[in-house]
N, C-alpha and C. Protein backbone atom coordinates (compact mmCIF):
# COMPACT_ATOMS: atom_id res chain seq x y z
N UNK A 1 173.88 -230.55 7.77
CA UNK A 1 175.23 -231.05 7.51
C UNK A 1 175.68 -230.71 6.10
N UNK A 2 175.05 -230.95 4.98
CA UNK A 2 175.32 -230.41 3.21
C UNK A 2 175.31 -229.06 3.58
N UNK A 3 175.03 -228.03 4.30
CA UNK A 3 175.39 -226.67 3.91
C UNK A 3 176.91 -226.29 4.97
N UNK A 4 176.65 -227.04 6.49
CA UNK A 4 178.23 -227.19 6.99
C UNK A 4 179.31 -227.21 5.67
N UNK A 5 179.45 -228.44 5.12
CA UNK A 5 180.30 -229.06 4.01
C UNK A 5 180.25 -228.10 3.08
N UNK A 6 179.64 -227.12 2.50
CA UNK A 6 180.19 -225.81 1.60
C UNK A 6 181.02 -225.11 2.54
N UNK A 7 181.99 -225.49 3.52
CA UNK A 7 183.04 -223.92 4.20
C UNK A 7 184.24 -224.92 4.09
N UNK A 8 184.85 -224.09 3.87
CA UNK A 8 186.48 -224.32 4.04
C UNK A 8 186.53 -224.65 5.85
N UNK A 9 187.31 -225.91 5.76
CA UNK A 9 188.12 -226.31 7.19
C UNK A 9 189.61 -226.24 7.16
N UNK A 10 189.83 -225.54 8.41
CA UNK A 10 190.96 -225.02 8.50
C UNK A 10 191.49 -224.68 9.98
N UNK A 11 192.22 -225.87 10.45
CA UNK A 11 192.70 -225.97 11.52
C UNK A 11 191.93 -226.25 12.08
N UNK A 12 190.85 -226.73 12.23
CA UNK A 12 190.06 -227.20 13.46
C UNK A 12 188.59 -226.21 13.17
N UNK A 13 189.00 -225.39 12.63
CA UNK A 13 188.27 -223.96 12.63
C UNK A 13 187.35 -223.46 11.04
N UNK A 14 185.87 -223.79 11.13
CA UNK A 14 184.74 -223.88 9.58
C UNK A 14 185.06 -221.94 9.79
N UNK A 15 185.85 -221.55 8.04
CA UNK A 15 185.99 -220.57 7.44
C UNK A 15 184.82 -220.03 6.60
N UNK A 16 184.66 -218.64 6.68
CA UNK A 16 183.64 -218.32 6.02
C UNK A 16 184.60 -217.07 4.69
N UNK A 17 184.97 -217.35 3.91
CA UNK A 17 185.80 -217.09 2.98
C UNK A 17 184.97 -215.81 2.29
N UNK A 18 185.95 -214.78 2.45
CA UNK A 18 185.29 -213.24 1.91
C UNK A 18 186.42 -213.08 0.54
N UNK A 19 185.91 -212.94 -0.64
CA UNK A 19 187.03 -212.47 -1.91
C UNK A 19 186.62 -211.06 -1.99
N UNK A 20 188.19 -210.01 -1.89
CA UNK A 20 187.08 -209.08 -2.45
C UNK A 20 188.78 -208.13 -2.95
N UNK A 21 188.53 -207.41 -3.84
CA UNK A 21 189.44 -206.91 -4.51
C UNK A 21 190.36 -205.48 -4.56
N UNK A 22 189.39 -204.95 -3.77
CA UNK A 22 189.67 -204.10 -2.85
C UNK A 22 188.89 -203.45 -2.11
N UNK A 23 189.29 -202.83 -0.63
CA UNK A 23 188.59 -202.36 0.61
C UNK A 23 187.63 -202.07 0.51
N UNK A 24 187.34 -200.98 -0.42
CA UNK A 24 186.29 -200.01 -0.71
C UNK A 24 185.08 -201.26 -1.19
N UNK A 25 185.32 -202.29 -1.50
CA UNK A 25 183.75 -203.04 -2.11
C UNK A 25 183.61 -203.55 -0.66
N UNK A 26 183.94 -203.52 0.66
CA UNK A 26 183.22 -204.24 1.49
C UNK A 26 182.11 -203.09 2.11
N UNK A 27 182.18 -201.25 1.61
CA UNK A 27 181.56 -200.70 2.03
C UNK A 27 180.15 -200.67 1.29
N UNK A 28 178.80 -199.87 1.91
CA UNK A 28 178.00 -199.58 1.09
C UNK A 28 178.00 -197.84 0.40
N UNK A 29 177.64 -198.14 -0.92
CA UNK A 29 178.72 -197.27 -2.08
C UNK A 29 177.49 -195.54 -1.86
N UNK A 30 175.95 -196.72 -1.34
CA UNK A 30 174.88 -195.02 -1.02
C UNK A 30 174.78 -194.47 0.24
N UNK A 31 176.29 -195.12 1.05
CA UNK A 31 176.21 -194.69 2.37
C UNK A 31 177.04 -193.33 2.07
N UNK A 32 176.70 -192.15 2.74
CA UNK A 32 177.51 -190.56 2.67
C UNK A 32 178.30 -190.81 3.75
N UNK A 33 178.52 -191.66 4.85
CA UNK A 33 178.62 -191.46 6.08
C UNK A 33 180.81 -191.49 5.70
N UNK A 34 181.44 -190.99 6.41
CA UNK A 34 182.82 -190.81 6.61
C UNK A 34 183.26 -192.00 6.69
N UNK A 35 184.33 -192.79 5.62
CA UNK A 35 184.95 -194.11 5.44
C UNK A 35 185.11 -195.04 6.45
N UNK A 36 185.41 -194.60 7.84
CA UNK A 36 185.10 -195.20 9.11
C UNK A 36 184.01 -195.66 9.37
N UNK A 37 182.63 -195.12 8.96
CA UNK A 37 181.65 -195.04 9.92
C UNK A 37 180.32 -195.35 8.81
N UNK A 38 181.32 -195.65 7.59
CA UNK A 38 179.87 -195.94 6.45
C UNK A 38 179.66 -197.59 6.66
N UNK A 39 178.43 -198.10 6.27
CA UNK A 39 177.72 -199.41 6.40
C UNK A 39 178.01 -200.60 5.92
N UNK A 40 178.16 -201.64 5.96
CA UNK A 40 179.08 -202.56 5.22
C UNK A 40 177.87 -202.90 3.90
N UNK A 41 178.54 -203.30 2.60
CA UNK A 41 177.97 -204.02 2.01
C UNK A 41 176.81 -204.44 1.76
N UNK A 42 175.26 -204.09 1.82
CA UNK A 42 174.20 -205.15 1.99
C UNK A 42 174.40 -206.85 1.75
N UNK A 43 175.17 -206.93 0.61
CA UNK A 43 175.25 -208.23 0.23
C UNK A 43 176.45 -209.06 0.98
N UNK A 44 177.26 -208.02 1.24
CA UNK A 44 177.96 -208.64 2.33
C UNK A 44 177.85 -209.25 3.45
N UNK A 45 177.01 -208.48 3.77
CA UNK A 45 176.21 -208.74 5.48
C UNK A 45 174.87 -209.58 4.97
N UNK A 46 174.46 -210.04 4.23
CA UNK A 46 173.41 -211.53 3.60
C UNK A 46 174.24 -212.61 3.39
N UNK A 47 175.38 -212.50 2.74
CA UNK A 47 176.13 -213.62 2.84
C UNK A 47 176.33 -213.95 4.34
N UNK A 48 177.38 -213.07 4.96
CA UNK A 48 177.57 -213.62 5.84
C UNK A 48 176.76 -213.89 7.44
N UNK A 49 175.80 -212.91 7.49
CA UNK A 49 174.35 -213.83 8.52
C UNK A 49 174.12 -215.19 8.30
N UNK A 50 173.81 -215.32 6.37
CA UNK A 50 173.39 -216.23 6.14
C UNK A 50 174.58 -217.68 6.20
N UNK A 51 175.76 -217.11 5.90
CA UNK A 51 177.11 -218.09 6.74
C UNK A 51 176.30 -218.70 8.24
N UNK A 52 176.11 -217.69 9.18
CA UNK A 52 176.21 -217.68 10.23
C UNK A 52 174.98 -218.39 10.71
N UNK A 53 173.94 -218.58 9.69
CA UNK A 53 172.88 -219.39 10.13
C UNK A 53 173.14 -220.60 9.98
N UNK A 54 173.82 -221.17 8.77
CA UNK A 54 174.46 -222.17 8.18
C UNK A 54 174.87 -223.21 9.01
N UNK A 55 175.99 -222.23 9.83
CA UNK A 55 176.80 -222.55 10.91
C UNK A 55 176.54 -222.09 12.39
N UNK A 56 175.08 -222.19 12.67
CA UNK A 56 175.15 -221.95 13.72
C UNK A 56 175.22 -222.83 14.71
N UNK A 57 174.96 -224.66 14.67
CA UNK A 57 175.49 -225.18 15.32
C UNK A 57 176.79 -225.73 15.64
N UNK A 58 177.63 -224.84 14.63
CA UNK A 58 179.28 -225.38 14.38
C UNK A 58 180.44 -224.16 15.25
N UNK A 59 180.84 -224.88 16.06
CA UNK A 59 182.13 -224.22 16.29
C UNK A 59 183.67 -224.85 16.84
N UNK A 60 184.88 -224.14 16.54
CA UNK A 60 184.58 -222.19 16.54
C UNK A 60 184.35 -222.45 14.67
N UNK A 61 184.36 -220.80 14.53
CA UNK A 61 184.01 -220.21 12.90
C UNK A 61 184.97 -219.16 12.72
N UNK A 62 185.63 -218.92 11.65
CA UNK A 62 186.21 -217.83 11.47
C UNK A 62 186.13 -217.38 10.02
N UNK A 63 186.40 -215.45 10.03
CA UNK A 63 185.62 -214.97 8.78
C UNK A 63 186.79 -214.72 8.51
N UNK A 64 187.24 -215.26 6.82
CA UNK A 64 188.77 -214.88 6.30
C UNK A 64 188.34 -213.77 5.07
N UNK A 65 189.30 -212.84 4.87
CA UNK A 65 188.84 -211.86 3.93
C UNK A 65 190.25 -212.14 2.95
N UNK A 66 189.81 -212.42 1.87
CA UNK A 66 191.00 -212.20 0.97
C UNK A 66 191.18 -211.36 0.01
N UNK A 67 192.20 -210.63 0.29
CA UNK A 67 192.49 -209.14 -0.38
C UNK A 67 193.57 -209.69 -1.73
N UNK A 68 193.15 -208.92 -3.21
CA UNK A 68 193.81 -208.95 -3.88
C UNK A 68 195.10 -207.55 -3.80
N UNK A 69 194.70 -206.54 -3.45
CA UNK A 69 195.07 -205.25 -2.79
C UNK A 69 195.48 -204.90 -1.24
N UNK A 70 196.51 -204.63 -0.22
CA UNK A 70 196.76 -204.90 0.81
C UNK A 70 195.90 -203.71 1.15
N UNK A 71 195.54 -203.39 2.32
CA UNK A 71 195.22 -202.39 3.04
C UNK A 71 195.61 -202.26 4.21
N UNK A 72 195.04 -201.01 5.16
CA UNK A 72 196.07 -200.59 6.47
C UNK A 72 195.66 -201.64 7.63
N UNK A 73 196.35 -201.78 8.20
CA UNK A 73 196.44 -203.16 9.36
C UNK A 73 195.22 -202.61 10.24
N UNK A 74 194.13 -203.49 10.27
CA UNK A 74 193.21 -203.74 11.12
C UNK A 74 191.77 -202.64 10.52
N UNK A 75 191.71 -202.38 9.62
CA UNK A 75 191.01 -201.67 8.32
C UNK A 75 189.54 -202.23 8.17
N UNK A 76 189.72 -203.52 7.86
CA UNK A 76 188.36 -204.56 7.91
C UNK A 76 188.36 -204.54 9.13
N UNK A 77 188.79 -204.80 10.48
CA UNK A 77 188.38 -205.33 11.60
C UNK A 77 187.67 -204.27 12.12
N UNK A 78 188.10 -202.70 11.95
CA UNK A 78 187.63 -201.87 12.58
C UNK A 78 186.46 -201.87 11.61
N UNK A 79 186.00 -201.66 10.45
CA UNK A 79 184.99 -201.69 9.64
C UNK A 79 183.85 -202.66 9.98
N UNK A 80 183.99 -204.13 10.08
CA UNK A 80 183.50 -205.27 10.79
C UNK A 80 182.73 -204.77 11.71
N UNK A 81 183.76 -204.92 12.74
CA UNK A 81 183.43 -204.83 14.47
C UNK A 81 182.29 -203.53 14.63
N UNK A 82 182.53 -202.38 13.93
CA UNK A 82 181.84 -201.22 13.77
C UNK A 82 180.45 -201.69 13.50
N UNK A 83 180.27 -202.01 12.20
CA UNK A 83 179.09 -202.29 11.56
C UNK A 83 178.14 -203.22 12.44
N UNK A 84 178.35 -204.07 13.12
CA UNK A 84 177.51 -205.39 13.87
C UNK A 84 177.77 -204.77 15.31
N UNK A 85 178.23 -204.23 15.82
CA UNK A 85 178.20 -203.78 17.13
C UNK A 85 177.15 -202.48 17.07
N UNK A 86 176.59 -201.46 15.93
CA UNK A 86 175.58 -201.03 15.72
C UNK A 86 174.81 -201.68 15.49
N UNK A 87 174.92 -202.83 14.80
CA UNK A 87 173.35 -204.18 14.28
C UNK A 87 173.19 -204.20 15.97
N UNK A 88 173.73 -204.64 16.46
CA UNK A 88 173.51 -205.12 17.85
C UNK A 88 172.66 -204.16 18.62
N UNK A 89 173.16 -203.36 18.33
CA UNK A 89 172.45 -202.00 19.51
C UNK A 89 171.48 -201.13 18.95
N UNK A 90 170.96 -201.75 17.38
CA UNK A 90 169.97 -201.12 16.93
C UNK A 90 168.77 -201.95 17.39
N UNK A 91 169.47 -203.59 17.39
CA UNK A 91 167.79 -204.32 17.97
C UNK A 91 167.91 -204.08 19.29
N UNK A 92 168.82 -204.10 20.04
CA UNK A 92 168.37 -203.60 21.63
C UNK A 92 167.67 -202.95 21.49
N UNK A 93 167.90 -201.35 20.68
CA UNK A 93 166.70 -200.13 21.09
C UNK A 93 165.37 -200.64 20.38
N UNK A 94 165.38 -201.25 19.18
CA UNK A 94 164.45 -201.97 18.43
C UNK A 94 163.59 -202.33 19.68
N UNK A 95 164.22 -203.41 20.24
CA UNK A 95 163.35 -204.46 21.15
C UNK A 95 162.74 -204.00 22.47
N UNK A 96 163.51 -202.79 23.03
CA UNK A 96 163.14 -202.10 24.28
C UNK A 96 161.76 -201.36 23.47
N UNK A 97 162.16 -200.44 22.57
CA UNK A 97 160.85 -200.07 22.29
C UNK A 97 159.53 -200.63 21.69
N UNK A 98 159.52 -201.74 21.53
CA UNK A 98 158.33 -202.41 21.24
C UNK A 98 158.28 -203.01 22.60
N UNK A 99 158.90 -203.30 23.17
CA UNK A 99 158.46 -204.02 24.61
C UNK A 99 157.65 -202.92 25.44
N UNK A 100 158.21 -201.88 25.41
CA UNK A 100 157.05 -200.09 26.04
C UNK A 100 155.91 -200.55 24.84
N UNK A 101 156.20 -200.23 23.46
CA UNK A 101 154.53 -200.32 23.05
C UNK A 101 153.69 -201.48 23.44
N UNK A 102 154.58 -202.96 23.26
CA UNK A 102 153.63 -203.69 23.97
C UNK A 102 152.70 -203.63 25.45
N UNK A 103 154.28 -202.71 26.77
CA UNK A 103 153.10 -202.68 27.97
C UNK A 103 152.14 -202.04 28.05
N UNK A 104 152.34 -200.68 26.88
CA UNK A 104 151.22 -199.87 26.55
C UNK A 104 150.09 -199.75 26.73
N UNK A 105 150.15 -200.76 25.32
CA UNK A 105 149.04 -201.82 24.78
C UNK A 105 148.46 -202.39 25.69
N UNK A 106 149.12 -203.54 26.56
CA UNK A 106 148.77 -203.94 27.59
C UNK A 106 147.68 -203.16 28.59
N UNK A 107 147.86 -202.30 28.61
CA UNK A 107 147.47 -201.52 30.11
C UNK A 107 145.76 -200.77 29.43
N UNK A 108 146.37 -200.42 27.97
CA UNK A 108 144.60 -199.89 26.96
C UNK A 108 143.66 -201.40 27.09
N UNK A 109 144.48 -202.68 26.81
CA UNK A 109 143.86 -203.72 26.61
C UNK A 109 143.40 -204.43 27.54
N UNK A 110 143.99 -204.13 28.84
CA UNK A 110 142.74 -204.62 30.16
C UNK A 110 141.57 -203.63 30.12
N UNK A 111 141.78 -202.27 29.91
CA UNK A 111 140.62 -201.71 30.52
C UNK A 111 139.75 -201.45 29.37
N UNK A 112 140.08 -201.90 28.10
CA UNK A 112 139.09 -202.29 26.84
C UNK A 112 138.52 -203.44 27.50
N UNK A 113 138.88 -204.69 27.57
CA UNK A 113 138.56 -205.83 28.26
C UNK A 113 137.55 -205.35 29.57
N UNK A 114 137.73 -205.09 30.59
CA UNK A 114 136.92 -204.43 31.93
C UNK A 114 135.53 -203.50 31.06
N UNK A 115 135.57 -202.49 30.56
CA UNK A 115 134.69 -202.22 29.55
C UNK A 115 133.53 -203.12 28.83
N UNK A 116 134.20 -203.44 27.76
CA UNK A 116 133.27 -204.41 27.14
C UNK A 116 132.76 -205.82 28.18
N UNK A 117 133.75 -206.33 28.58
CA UNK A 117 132.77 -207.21 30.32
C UNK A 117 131.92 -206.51 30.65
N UNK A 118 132.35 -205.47 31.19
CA UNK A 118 130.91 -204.82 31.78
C UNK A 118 129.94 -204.64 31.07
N UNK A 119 129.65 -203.79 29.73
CA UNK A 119 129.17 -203.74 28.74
C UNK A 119 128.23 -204.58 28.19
N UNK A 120 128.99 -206.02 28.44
CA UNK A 120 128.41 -207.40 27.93
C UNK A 120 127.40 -207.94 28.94
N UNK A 121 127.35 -207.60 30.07
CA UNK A 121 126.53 -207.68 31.05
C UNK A 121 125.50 -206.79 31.51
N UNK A 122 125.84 -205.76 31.02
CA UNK A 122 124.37 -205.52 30.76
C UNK A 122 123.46 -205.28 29.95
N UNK A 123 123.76 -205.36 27.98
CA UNK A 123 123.17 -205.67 27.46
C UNK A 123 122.13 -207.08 27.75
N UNK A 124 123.36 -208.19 28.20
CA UNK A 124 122.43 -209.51 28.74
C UNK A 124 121.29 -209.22 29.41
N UNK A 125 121.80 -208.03 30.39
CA UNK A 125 120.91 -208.00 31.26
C UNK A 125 119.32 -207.42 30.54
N UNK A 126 119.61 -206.17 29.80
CA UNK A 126 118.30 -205.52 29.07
C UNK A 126 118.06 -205.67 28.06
N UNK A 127 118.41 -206.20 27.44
CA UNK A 127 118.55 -207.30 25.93
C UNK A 127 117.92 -208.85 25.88
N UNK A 128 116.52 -208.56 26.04
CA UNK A 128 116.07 -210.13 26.14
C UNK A 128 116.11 -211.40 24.81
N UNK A 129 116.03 -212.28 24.84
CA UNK A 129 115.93 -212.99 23.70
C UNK A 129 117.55 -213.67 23.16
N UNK A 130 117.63 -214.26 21.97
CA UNK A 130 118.87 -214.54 21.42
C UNK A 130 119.31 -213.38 21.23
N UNK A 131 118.90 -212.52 21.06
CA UNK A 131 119.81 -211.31 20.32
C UNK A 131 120.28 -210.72 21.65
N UNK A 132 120.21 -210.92 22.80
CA UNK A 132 120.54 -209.81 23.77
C UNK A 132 122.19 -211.33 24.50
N UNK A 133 121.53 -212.04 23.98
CA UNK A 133 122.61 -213.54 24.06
C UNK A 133 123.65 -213.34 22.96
N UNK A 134 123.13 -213.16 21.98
CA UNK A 134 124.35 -212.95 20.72
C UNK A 134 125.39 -211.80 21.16
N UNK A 135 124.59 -210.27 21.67
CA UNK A 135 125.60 -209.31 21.83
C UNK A 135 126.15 -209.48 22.73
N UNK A 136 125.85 -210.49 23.62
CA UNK A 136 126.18 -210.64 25.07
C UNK A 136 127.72 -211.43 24.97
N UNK A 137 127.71 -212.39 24.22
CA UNK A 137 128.81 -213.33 23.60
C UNK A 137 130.08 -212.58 22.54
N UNK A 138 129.47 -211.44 21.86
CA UNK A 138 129.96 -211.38 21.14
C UNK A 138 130.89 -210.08 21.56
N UNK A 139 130.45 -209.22 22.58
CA UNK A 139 131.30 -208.32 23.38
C UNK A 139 131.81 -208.95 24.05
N UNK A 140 132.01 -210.85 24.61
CA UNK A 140 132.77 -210.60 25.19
C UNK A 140 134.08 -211.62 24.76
N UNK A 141 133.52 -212.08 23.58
CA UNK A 141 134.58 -212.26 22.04
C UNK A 141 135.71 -211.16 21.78
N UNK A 142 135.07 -210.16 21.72
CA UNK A 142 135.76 -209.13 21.57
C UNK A 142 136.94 -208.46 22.72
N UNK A 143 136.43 -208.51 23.94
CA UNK A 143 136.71 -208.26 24.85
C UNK A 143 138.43 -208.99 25.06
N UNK A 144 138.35 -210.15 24.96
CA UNK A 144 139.69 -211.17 24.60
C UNK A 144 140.69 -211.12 23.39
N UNK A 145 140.42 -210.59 22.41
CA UNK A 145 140.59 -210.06 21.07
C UNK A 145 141.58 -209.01 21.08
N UNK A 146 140.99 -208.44 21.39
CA UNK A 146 141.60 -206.75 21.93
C UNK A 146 143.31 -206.88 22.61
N UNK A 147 143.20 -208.17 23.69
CA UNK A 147 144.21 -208.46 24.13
C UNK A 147 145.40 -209.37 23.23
N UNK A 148 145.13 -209.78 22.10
CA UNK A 148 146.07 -210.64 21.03
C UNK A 148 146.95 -209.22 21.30
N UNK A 149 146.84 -208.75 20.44
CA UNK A 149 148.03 -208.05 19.80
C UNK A 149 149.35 -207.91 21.02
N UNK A 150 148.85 -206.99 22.06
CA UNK A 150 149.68 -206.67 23.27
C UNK A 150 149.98 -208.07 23.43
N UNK A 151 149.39 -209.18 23.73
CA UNK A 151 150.53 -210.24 24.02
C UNK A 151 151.32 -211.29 23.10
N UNK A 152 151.26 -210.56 21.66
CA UNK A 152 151.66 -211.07 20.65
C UNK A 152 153.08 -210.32 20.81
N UNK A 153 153.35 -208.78 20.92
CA UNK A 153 154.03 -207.87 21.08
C UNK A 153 155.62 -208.66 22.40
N UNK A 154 154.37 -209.11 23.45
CA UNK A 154 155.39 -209.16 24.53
C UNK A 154 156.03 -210.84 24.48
N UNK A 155 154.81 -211.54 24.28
CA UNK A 155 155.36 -213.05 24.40
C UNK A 155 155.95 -213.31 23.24
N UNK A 156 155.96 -212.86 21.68
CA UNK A 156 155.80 -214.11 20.81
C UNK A 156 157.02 -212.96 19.69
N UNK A 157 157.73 -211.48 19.82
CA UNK A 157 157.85 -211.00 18.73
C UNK A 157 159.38 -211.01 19.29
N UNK A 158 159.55 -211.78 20.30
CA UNK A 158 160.56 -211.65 20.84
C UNK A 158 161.72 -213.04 20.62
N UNK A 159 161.13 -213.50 19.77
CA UNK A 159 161.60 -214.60 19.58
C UNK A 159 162.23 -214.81 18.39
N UNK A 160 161.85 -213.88 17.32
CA UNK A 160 162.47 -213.94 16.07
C UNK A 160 163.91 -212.88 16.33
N UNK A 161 163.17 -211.85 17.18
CA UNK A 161 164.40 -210.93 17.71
C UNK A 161 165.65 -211.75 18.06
N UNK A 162 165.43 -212.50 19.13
CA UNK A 162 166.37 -213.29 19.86
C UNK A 162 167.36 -214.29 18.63
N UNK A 163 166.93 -214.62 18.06
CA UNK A 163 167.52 -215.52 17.10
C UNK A 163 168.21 -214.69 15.88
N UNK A 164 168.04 -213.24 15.24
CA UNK A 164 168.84 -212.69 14.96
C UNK A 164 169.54 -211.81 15.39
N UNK A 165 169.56 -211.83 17.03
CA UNK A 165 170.13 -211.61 17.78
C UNK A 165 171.73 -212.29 18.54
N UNK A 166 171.56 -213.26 17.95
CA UNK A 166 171.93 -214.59 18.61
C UNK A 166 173.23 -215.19 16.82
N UNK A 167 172.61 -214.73 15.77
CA UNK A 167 173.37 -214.82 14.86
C UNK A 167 174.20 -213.72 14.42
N UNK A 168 173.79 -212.42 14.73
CA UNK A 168 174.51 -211.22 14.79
C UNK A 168 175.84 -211.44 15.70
N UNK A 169 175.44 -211.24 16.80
CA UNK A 169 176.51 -212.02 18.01
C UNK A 169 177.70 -212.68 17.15
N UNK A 170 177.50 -213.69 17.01
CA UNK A 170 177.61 -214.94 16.16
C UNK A 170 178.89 -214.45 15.47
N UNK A 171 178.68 -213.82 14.58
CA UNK A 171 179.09 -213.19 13.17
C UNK A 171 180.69 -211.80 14.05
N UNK A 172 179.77 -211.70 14.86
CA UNK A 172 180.50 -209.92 15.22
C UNK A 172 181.56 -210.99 16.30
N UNK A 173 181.57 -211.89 17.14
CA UNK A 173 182.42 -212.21 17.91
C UNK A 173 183.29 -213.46 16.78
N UNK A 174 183.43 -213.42 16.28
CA UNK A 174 184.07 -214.54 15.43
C UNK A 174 185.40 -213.57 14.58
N UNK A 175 186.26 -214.77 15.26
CA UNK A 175 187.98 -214.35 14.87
C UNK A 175 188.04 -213.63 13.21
N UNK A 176 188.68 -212.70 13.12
CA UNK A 176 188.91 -212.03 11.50
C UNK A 176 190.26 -212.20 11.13
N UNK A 177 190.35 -212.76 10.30
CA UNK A 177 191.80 -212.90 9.26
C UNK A 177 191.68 -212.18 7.69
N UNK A 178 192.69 -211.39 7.62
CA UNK A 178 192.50 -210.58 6.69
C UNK A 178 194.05 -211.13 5.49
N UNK A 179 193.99 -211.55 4.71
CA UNK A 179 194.96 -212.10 4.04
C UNK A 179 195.04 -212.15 2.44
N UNK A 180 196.08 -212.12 2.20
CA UNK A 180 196.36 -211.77 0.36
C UNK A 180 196.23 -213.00 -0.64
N UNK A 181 195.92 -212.98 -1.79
CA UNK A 181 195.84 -213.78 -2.60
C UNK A 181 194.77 -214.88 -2.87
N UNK A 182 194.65 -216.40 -3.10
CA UNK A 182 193.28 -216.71 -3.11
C UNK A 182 193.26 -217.58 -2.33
N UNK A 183 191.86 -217.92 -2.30
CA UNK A 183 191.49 -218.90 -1.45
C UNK A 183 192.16 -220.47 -1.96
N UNK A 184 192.75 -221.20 -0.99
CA UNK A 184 192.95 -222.34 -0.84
C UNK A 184 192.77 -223.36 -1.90
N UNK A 185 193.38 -223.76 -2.79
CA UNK A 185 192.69 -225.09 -3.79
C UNK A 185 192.53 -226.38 -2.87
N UNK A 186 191.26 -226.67 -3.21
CA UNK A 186 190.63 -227.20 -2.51
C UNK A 186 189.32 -227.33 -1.44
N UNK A 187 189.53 -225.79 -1.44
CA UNK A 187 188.29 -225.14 -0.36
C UNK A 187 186.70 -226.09 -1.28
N UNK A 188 185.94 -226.33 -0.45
CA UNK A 188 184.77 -226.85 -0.76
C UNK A 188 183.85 -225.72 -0.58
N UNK A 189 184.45 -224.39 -0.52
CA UNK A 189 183.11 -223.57 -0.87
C UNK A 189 183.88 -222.43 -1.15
N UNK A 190 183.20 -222.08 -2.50
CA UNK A 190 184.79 -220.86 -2.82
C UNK A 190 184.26 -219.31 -1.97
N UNK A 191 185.23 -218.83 -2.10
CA UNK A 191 184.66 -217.49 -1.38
C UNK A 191 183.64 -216.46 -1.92
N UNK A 192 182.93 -215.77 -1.31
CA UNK A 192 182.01 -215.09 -1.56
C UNK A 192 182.17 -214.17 -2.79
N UNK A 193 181.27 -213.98 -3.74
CA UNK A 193 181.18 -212.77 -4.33
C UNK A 193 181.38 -211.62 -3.93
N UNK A 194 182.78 -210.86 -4.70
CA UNK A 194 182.86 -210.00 -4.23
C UNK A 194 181.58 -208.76 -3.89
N UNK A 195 181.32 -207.99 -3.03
CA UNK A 195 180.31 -207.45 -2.74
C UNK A 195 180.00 -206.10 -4.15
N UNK A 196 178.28 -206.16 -4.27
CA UNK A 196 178.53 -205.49 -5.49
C UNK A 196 178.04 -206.41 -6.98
N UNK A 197 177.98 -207.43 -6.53
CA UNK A 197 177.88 -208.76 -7.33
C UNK A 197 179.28 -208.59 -8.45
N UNK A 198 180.13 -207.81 -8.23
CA UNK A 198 181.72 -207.93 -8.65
C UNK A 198 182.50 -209.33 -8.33
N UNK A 199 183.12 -209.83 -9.20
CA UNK A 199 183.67 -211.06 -8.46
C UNK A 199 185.56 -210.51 -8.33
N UNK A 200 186.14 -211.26 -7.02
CA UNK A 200 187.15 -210.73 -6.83
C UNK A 200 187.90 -210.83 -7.90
């Protein structure tokens, strides 16, 4: 609830307040890529995830950009929408392909497992004494071992995915207002540093 209460309310609707002074600081400045198609900000996109974690049980949310400089109508939105609709579809391919290395894995890690079982049985078998008991236990320690990773991969890496998955979303479907001059007196959380650590 204390980090809710740092956003501007406004109409019904928790603002995530962008200052920035002109267009060009919402881009990133070591991207080569063509003004359309270059990367937003690093610090831009930390603020505002980190908005978006803030507020992730709050809605609706909307991201206001305040321009000291006008720019061409729908400029940020296409810039925005661009940038997080690639976040989006970089962890899809992200997540598909570790889900193949995990079944991979999977499929080396039964028949490592089948192996060392077998393995472990018949040292028991010609291995008399504690020591033919120790290797006997301890291949088949191993044997179970082998299998962490692959189901660390499939059950458990999928979960951190999902949740900045889930705040990306978040961020990229949330209304954009692009507007001149400053933020609101009164706002209980002033707007972001301009990107760049420039202030607007």
């Amino acid at each position: 609830m204390e980090q809710q209460s740092r956003y501007r309310v406004e109409a019904g609707a928790t603002c995530i307040d962008v200052r920035i002074s002109r267009l060009e600081q919402i881009f990133d400045n070591r991207d080569p890529a063509p003004f359309r198609e270059r990367d937003l900000d690093p610090e831009l996109v930390e603020y505002l995830l980190g908005a978006g974690e803030d507020l992730a049980s709050v809605d609706p949310i909307r991201i206001v950009f305040w321009l000291e400089m006008p720019c061409r109508p729908r400029e940020i939105e296409q810039a925005f929408h661009a940038h997080f609709e690639y976040a989006l579809e970089r962890l899809r391919r992200t997540r598909g392909a570790r889900r193949r290395t995990g079944q991979v894995a999977l499929v080396i890690g039964i028949l490592l497992v089948i192996g060392l079982i077998s393995l472990s049985q018949l040292v028991g078998a010609s291995v008399p004494g504690s020591l033919g008991v120790g290797l006997k236990e301890g291949l088949v320690i191993s044997s179970w071992v082998v299998l962490w990773r692959p189901v660390e991969i499939l059950i458990y890496d999928w979960i951190p995915v999902r949740h900045e998955r889930k705040i990306i979303t978040r961020i990229f479907e949330a209304p954009i207002e692009v507007r001149s001059g400053n933020v609101p007196d009164g706002s209980t959380h002033p707007a972001a540093p301009a990107p760049g650590g420039k202030s607007g």
